[in-house]
C-alpha atoms as a PDB file:
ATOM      1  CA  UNK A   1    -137.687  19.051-189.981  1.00  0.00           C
ATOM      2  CA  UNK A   2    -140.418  19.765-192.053  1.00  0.00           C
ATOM      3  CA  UNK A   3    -139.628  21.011-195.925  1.00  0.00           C
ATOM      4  CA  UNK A   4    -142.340  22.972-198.470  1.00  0.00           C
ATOM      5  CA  UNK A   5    -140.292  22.594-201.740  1.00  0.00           C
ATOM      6  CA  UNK A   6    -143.339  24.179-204.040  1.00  0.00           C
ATOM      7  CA  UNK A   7    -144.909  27.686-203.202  1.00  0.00           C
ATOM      8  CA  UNK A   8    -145.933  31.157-205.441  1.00  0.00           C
ATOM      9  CA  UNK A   9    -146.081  34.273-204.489  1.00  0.00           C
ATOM     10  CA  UNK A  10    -147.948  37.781-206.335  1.00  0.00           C
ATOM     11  CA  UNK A  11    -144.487  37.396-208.457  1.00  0.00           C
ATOM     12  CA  UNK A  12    -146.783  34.933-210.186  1.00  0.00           C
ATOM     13  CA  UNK A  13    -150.063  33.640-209.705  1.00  0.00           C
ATOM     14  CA  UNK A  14    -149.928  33.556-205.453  1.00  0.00           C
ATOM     15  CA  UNK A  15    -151.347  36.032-203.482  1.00  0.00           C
ATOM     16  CA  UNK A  16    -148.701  36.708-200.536  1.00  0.00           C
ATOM     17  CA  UNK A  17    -146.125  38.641-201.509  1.00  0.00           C
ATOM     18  CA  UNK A  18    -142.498  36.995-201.286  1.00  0.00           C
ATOM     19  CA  UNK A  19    -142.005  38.719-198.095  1.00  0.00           C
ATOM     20  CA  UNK A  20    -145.709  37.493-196.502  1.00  0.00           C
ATOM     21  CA  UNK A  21    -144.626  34.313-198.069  1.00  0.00           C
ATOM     22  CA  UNK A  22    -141.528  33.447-196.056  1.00  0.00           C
ATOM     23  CA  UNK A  23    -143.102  35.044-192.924  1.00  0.00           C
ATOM     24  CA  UNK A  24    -146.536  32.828-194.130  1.00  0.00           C
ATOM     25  CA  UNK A  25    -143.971  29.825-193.797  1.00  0.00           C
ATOM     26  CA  UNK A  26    -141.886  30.351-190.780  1.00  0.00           C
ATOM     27  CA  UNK A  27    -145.668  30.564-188.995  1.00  0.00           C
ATOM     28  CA  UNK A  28    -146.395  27.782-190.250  1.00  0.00           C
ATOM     29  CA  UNK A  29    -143.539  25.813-188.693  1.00  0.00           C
ATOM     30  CA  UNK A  30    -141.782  25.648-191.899  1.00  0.00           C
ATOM     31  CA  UNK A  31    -137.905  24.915-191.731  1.00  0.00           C
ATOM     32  CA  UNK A  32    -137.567  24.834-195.166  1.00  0.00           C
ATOM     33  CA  UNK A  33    -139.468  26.557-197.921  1.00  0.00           C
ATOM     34  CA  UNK A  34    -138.477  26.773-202.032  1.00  0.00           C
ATOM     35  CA  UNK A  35    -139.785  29.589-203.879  1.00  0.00           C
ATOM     36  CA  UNK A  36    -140.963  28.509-207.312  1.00  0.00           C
ATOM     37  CA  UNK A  37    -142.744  31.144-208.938  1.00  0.00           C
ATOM     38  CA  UNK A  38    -144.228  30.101-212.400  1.00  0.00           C
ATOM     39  CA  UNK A  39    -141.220  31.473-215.043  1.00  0.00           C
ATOM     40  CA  UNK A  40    -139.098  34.058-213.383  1.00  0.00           C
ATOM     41  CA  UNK A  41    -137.071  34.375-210.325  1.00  0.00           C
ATOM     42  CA  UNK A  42    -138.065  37.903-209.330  1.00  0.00           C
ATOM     43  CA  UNK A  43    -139.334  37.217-206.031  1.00  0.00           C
ATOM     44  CA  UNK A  44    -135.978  35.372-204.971  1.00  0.00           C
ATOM     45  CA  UNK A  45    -134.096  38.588-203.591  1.00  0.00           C
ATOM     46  CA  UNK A  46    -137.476  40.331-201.481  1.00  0.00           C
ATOM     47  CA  UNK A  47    -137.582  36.901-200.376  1.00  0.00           C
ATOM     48  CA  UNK A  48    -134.007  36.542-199.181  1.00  0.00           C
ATOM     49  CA  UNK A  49    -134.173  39.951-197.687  1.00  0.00           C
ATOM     50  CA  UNK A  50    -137.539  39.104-195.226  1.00  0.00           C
ATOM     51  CA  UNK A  51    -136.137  35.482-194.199  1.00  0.00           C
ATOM     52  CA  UNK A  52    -137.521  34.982-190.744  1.00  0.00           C
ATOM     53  CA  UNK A  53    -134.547  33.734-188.289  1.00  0.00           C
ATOM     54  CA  UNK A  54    -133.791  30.486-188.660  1.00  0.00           C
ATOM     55  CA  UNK A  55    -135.918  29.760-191.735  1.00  0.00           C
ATOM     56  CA  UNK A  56    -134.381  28.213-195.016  1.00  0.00           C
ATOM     57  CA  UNK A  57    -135.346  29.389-198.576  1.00  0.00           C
ATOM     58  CA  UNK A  58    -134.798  27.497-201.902  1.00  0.00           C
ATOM     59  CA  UNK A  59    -134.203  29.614-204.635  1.00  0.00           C
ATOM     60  CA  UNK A  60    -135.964  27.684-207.691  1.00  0.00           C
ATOM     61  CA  UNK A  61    -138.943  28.126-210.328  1.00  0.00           C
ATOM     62  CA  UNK A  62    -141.295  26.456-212.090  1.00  0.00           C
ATOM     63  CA  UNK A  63    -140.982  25.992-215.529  1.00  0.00           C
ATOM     64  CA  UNK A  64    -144.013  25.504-217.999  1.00  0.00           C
ATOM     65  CA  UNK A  65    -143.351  22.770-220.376  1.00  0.00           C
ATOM     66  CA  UNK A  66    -144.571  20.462-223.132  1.00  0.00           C
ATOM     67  CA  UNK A  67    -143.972  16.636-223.428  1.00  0.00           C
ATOM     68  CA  UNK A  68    -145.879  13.670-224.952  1.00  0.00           C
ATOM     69  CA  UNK A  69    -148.020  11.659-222.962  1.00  0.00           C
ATOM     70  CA  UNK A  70    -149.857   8.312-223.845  1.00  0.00           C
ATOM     71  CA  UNK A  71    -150.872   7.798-227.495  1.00  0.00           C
ATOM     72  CA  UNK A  72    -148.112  10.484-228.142  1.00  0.00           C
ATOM     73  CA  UNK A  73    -150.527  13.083-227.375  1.00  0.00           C
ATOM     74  CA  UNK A  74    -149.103  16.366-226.550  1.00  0.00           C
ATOM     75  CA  UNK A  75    -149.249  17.744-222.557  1.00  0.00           C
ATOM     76  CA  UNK A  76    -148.144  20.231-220.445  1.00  0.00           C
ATOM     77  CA  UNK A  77    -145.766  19.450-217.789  1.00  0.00           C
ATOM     78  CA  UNK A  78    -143.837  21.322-215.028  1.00  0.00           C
ATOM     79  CA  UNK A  79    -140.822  21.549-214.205  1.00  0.00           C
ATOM     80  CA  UNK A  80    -139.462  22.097-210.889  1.00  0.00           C
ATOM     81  CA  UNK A  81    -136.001  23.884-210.884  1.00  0.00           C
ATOM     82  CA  UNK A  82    -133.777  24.697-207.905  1.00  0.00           C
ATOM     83  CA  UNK A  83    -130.718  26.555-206.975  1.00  0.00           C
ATOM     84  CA  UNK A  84    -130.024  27.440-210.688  1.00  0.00           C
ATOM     85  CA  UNK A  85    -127.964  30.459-211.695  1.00  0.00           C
ATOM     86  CA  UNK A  86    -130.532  32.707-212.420  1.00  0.00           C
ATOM     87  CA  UNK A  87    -128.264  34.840-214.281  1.00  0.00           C
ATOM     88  CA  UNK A  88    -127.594  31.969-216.971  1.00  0.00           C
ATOM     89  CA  UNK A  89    -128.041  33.844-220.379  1.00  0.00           C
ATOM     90  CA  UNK A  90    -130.056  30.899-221.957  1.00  0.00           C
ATOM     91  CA  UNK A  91    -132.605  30.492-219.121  1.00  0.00           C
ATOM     92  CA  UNK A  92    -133.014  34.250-218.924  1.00  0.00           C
ATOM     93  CA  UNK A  93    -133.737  34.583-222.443  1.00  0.00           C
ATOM     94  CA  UNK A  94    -136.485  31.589-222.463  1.00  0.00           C
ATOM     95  CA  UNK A  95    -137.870  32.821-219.212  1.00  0.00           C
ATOM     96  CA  UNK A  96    -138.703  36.074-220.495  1.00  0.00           C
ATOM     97  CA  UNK A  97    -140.069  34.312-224.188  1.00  0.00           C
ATOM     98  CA  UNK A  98    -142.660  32.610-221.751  1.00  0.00           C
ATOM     99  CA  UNK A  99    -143.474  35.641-219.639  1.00  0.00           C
ATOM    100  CA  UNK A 100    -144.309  36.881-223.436  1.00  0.00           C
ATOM    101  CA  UNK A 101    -146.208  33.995-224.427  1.00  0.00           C
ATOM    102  CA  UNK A 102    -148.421  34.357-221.186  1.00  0.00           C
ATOM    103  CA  UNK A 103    -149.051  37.481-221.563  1.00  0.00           C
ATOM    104  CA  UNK A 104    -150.274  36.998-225.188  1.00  0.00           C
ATOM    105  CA  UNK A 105    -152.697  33.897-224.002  1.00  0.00           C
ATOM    106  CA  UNK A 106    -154.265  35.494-220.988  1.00  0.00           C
ATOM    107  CA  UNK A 107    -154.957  38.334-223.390  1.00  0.00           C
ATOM    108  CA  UNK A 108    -156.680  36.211-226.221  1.00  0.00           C
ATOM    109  CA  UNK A 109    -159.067  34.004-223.521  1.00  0.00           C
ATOM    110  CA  UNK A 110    -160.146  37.902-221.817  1.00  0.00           C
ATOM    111  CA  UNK A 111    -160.491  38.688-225.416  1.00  0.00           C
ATOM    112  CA  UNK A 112    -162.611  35.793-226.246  1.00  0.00           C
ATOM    113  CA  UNK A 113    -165.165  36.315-222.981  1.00  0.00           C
ATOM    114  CA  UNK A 114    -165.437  40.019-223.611  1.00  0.00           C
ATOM    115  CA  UNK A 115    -166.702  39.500-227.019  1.00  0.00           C
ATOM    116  CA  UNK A 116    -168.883  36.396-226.012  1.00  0.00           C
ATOM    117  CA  UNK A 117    -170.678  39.380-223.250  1.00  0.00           C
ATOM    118  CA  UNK A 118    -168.846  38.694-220.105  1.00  0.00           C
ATOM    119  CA  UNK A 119    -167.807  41.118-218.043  1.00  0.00           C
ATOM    120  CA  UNK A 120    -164.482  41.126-218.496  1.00  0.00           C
ATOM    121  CA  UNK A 121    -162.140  44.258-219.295  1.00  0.00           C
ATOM    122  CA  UNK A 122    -158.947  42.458-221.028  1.00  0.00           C
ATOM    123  CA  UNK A 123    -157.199  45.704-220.644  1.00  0.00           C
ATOM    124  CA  UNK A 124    -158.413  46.212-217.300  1.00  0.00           C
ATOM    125  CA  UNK A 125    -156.451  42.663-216.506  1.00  0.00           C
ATOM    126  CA  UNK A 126    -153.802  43.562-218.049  1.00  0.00           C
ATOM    127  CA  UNK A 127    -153.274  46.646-216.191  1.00  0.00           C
ATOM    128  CA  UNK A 128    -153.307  44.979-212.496  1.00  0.00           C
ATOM    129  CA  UNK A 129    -150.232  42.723-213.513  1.00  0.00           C
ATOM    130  CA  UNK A 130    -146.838  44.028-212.679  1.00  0.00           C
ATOM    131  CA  UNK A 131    -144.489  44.630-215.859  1.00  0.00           C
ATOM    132  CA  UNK A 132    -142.401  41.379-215.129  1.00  0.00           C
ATOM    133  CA  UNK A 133    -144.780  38.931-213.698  1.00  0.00           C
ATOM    134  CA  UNK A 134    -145.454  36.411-215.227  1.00  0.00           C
ATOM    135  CA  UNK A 135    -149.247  35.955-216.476  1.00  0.00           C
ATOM    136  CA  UNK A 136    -151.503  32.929-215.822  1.00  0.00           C
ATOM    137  CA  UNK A 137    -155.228  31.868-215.576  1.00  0.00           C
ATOM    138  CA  UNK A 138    -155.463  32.483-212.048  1.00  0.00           C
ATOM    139  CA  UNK A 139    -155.728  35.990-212.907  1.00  0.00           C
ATOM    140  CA  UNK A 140    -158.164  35.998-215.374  1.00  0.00           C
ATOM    141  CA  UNK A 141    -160.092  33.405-212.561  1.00  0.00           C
ATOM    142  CA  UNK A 142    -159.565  36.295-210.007  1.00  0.00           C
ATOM    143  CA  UNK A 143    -161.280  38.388-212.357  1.00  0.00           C
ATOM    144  CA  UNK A 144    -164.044  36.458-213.014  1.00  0.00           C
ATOM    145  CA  UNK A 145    -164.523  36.340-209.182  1.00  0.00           C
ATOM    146  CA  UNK A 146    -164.543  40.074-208.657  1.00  0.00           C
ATOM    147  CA  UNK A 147    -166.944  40.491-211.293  1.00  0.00           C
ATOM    148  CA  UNK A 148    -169.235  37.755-209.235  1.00  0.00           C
ATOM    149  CA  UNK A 149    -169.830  35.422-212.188  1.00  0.00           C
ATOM    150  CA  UNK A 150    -167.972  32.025-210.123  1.00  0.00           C
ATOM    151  CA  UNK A 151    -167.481  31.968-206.411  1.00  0.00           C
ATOM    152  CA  UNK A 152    -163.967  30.960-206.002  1.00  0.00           C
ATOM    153  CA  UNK A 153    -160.713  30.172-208.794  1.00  0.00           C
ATOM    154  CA  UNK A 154    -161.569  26.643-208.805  1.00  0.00           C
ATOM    155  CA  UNK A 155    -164.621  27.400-209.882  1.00  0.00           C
ATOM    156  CA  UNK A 156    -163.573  29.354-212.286  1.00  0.00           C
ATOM    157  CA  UNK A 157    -161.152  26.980-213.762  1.00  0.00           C
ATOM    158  CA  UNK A 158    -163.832  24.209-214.147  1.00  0.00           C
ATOM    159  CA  UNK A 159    -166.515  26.737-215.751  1.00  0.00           C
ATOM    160  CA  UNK A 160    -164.587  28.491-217.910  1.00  0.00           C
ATOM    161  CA  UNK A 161    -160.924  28.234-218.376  1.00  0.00           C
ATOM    162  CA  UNK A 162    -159.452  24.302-217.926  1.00  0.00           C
ATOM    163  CA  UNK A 163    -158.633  22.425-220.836  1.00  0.00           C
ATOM    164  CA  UNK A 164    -160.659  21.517-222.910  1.00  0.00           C
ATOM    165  CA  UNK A 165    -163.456  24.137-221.711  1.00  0.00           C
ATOM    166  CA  UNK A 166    -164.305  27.342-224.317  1.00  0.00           C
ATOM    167  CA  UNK A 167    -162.219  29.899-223.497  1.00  0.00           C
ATOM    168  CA  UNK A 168    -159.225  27.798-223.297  1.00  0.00           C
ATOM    169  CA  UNK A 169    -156.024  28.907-225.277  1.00  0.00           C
ATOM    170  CA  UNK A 170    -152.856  26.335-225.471  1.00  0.00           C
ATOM    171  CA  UNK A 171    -149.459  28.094-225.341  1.00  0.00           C
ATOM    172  CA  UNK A 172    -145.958  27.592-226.782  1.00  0.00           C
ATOM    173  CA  UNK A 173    -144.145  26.118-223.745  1.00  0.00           C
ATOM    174  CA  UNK A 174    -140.273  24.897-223.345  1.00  0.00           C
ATOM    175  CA  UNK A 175    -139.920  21.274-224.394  1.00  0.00           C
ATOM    176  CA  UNK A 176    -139.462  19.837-221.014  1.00  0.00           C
ATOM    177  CA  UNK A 177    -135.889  18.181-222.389  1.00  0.00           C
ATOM    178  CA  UNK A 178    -134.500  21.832-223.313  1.00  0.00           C
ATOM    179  CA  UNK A 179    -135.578  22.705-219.628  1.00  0.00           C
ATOM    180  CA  UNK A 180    -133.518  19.908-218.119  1.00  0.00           C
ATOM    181  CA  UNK A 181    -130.566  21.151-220.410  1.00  0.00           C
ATOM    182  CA  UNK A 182    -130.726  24.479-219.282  1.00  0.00           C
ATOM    183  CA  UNK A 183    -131.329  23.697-215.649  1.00  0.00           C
ATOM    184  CA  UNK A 184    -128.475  21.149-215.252  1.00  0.00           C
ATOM    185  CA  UNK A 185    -126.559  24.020-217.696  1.00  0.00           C
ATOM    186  CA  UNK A 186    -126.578  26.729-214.519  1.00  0.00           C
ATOM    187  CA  UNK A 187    -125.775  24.527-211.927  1.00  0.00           C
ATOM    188  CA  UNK A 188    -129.355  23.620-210.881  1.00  0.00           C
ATOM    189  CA  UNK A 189    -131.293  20.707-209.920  1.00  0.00           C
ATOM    190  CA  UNK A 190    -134.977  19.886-211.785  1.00  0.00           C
ATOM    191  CA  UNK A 191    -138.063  17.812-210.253  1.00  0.00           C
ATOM    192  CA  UNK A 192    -141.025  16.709-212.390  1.00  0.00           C
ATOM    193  CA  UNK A 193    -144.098  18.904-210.906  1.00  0.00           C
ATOM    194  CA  UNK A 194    -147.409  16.529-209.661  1.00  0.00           C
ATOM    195  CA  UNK A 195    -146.307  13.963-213.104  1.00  0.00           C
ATOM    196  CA  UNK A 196    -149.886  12.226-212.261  1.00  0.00           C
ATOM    197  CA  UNK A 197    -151.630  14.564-211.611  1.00  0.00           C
ATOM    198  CA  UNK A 198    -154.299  13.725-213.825  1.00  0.00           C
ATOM    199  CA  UNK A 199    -157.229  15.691-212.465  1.00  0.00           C
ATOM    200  CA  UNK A 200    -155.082  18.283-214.069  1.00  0.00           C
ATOM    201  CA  UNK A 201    -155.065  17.277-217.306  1.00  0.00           C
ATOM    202  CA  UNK A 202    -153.736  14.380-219.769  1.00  0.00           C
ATOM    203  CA  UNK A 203    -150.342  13.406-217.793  1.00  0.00           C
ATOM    204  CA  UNK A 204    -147.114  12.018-219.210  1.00  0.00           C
ATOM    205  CA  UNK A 205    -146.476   8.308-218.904  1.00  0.00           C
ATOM    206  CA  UNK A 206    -143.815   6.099-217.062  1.00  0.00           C
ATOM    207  CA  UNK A 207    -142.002   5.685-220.421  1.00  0.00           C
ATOM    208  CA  UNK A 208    -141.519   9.245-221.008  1.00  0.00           C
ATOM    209  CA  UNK A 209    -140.471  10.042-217.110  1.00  0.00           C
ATOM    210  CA  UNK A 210    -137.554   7.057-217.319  1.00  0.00           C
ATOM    211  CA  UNK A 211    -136.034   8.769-220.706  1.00  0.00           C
ATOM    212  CA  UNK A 212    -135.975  12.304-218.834  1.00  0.00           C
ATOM    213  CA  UNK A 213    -134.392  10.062-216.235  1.00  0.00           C
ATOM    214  CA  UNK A 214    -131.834   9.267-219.204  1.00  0.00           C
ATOM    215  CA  UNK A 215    -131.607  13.057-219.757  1.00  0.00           C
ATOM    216  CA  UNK A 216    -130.499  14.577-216.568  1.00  0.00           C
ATOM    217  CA  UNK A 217    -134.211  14.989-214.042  1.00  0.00           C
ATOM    218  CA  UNK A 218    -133.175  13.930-210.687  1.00  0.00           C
ATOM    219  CA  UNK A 219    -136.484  13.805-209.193  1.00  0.00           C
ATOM    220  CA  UNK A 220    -140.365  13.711-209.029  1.00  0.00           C
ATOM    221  CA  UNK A 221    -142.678  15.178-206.572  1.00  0.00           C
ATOM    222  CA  UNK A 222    -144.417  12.510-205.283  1.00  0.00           C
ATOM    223  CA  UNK A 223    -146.373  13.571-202.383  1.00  0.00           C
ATOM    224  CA  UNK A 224    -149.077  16.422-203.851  1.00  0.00           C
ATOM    225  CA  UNK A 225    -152.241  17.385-203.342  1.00  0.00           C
ATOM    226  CA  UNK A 226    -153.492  16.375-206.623  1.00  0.00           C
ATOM    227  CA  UNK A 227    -152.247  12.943-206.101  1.00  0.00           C
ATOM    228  CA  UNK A 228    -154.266  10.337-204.939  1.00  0.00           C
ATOM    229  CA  UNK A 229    -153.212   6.942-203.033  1.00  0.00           C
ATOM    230  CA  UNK A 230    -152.623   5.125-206.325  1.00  0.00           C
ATOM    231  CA  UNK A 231    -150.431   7.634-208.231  1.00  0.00           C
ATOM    232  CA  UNK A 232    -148.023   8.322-205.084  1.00  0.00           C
ATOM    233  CA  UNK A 233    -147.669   4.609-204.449  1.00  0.00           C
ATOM    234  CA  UNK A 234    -146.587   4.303-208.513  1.00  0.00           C
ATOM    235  CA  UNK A 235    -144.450   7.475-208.316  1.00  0.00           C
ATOM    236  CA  UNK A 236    -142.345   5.948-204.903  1.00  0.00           C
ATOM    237  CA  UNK A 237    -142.169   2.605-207.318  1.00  0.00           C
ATOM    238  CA  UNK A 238    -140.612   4.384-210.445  1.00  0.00           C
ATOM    239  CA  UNK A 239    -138.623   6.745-208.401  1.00  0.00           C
ATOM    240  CA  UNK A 240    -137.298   3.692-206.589  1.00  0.00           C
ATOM    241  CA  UNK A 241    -136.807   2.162-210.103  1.00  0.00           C
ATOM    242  CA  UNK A 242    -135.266   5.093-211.734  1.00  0.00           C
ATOM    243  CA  UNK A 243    -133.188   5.782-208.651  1.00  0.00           C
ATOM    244  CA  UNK A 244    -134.909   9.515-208.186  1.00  0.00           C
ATOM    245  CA  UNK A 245    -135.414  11.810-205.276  1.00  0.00           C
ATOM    246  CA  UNK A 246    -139.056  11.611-204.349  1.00  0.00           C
ATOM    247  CA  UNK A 247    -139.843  15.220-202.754  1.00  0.00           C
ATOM    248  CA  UNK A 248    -143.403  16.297-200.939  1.00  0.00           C
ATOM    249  CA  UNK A 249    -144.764  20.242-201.480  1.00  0.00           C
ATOM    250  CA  UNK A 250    -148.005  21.720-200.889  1.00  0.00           C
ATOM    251  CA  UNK A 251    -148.004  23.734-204.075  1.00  0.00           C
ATOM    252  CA  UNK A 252    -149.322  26.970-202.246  1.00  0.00           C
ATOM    253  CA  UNK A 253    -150.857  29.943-204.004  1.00  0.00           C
ATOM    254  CA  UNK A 254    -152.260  31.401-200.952  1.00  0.00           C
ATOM    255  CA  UNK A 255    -156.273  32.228-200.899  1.00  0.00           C
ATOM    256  CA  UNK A 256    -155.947  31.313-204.761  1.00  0.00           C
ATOM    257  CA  UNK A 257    -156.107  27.480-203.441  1.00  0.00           C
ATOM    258  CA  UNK A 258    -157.619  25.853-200.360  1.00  0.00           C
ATOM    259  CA  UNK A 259    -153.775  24.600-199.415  1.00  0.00           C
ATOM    260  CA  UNK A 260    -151.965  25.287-196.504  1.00  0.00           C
ATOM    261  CA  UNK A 261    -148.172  25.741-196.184  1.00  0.00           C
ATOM    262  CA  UNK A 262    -146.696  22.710-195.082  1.00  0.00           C
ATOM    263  CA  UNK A 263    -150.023  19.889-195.908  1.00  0.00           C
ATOM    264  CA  UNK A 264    -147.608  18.109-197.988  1.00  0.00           C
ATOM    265  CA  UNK A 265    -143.187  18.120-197.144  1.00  0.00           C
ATOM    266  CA  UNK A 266    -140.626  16.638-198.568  1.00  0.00           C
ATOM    267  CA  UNK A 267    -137.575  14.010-196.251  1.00  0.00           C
ATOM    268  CA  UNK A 268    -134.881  15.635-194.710  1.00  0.00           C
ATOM    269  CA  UNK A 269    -132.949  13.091-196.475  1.00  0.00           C
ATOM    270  CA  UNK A 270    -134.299  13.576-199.648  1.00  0.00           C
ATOM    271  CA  UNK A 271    -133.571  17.550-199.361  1.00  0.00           C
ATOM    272  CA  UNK A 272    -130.436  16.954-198.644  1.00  0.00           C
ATOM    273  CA  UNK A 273    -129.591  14.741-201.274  1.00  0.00           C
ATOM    274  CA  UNK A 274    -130.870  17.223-203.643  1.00  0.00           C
ATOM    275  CA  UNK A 275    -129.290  20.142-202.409  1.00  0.00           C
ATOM    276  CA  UNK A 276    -125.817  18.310-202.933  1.00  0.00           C
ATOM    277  CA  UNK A 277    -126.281  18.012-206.227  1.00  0.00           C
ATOM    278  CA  UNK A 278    -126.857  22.023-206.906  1.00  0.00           C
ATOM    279  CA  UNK A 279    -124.366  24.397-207.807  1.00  0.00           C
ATOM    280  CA  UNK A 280    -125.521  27.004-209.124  1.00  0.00           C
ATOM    281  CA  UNK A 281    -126.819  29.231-206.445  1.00  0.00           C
ATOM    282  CA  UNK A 282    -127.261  28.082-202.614  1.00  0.00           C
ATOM    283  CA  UNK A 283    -129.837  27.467-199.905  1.00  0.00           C
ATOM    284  CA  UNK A 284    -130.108  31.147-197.490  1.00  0.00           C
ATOM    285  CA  UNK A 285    -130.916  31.584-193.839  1.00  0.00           C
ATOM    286  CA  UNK A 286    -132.375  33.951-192.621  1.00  0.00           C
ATOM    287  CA  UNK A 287    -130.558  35.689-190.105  1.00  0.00           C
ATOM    288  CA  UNK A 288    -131.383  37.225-186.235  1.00  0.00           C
END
């Protein structure tokens, strides 16, 4: 059986729509795939309604968050939530503060490169997203693309908008405890998104991940593209330490990354164990 349990769609900052998504994945040779758009859960129901036969979808998200990593330095983490009542009034409400807060960052870095002489049309970006999609870098990178200054997003992201580079804005994300409340409030299950990832950015440390632990996570995605040997042999060790379901997802964003569907899966034991812990919405097959 092999599981994706991290993918985007256009809903966010993919480019397959849900529907390309889940037919993306059952050609693959997907039997499992978990939608976890960045922030919302809009694509879950397009999604549900183009399941190929036979394929399984995850309803989840992933949440943008802040903890403290080593010197207590503030980072951003994600959070990885599944089968969650969407309708849960306190998720909904923080969901759509972040879809704000996006919006208001994406503006400020366009902003910033229009008046520095790039050609960039903030409103012009603007315009392109749909009303209730959430807004990320990736489509200020697409921009930058089109307008043939970088090559590809990654390029773009190194140039011009990672952290610490000069169009960078920081944002007001969910402390990732409040997250793991809300989560474990609808019925859902959460998983710490790529925790050492640290070509990413400054990561959280081993201390912080065993008092989330404490709080309520049940799991960290081990296997990731962004990990290297090292940090998936220390993630199996903690998880085995902190008795936590290790899970394995490709992260997909469709051309927005060079990663296929499927390069990285999670155990069918593992899955399992994680979707008996969820009850706040359920796994759905797609029908012949």
């Amino acid at each position: 059986m092999r599981i994706d349990l991290h993918t985007h769609s256009t809903v966010s900052d993919g480019t397959d729509s849900p529907a390309e998504l889940v037919e993306a994945a059952f050609r693959a040779g997907l039997d499992v795939v978990a939608l976890t758009d960045h922030d919302t859960t809009a694509g879950w129901q397009p999604a549900i309604q183009a399941l190929p036969p036979g394929l399984r979808l995850v309803p989840g998200a992933e949440l943008s968050c802040e903890s403290v990593g080593a010197g207590g330095r503030r980072v951003s983490v994600h959070l990885l939530a599944y089968l969650f009542d969407p309708t849960s009034p306190t998720l909904v409400a923080e969901q759509q503060r972040l879809r704000v807060e996006r919006r208001r960052r994406l503006r400020a870095m366009a902003a910033r490169m229009a008046e520095d002489g790039l050609p960039v049309d903030p409103d012009e970006i603007m315009g392109l997203l749909d009303p209730d999609a959430p807004a990320g870098r990736p489509h200020l990178a697409q921009a930058l693309v089109r307008a043939g200054l970088v090559e590809t997003v990654d390029e773009a992201f190194a140039t011009f908008l990672g952290n610490g580079r000069g169009y960078y804005v920081p944002r007001a994300d969910t402390p990732v405890e409040a997250a793991i409340d809300m989560i474990r409030d609808a019925g859902g299950v959460t998983v710490l998104a790529h925790p050492f990832a640290s070509s990413r950015g400054p990561t959280v440390t081993a201390e912080v991940i065993a008092a989330l632990a404490e709080r309520g996570l049940a799991g960290l995605e081990v296997d990731h593209p962004n990990h290297d040997d090292a940090a998936r042999a220390a993630l199996r060790d903690l998880a085995k330490q902190l008795d936590l379901l290790r899970t394995g997802s490709s992260d997909y964003h469709g051309t927005n990354k060079t990663i296929g569907l499927g390069q990285e899966t999670t155990d069918p034991e593992q899955f399992e164990a994680l979707t008996e812990r969820a009850t706040g919405a359920a796994v759905q097959v797609g029908r012949a």
